[in-house]
Protein backbone atom coordinates (compact mmCIF):
# COMPACT_ATOMS: atom_id res chain seq x y z
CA UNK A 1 9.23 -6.38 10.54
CA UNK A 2 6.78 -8.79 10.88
CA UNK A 3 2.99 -7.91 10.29
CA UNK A 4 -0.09 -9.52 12.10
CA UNK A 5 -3.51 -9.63 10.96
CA UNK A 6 -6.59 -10.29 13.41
CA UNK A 7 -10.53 -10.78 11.81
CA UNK A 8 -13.45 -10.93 14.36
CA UNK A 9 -16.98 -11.93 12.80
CA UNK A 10 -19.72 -11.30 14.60
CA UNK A 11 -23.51 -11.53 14.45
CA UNK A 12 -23.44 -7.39 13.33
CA UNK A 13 -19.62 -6.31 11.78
CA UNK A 14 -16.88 -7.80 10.46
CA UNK A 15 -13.72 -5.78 11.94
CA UNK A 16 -10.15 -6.47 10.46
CA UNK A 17 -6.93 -5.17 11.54
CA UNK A 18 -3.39 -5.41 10.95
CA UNK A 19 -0.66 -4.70 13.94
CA UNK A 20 3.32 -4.61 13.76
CA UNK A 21 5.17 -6.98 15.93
CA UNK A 22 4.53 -4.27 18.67
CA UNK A 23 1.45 -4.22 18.41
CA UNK A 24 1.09 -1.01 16.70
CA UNK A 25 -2.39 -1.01 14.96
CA UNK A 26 -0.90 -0.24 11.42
CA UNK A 27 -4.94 -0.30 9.79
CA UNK A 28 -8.10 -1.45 10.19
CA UNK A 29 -11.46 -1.83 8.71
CA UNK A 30 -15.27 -2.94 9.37
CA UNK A 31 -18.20 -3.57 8.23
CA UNK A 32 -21.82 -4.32 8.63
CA UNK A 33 -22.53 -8.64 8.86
CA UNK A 34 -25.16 -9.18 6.31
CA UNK A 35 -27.60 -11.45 7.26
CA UNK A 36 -29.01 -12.01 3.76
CA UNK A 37 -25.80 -13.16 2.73
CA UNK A 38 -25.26 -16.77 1.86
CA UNK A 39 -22.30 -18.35 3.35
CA UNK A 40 -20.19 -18.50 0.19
CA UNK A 41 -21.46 -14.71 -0.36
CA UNK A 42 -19.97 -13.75 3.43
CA UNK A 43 -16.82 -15.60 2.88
CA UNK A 44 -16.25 -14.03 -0.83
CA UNK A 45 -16.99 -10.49 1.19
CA UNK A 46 -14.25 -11.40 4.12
CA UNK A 47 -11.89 -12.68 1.38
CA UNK A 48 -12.12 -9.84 -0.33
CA UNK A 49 -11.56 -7.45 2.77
CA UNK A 50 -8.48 -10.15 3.49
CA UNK A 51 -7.05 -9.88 0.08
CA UNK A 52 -6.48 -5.78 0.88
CA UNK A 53 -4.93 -7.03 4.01
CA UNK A 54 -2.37 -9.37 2.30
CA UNK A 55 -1.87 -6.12 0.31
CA UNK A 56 -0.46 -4.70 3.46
CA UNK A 57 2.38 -7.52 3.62
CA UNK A 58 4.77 -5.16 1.73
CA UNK A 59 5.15 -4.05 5.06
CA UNK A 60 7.19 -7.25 5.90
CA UNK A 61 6.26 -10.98 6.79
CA UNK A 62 2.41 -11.26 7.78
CA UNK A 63 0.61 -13.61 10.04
CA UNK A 64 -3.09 -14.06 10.34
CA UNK A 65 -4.25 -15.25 13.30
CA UNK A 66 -7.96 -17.01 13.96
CA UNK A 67 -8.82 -17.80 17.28
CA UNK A 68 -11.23 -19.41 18.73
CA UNK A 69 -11.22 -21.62 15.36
């Protein structure tokens, strides 16, 4: 099975979610944007929340998708 994942930043949350190749929602997270946050300080925060997404690969084969990119 093949496993999607889908981030959406935004001015006020970061949501993250990973879907089967149905598009069953299989998890998801969010949290607050932080305005006081540098750049590299936002990214380090998304990479983290990415890197417990990538956990979720043992699932099967994962995609992450970016649109609008």
């Amino acid at each position: 099975m093949k496993v999607y994942a889908g981030m959406d930043i935004g001015g006020t949350k970061v949501a993250l979610g990973v879907f089967g190749e149905d598009k069953t929602l299989l998890g998801k997270t969010k949290y607050p944007s932080d305005a006081s946050l540098s750049a590299e300080e936002f990214f380090q925060q998304a990479a983290t929340q990415l890197r417990a997404l990538l956990r979720a690969s043992a699932y099967g084969n994962m995609s992450i998708m970016f649109p609008m990119i």
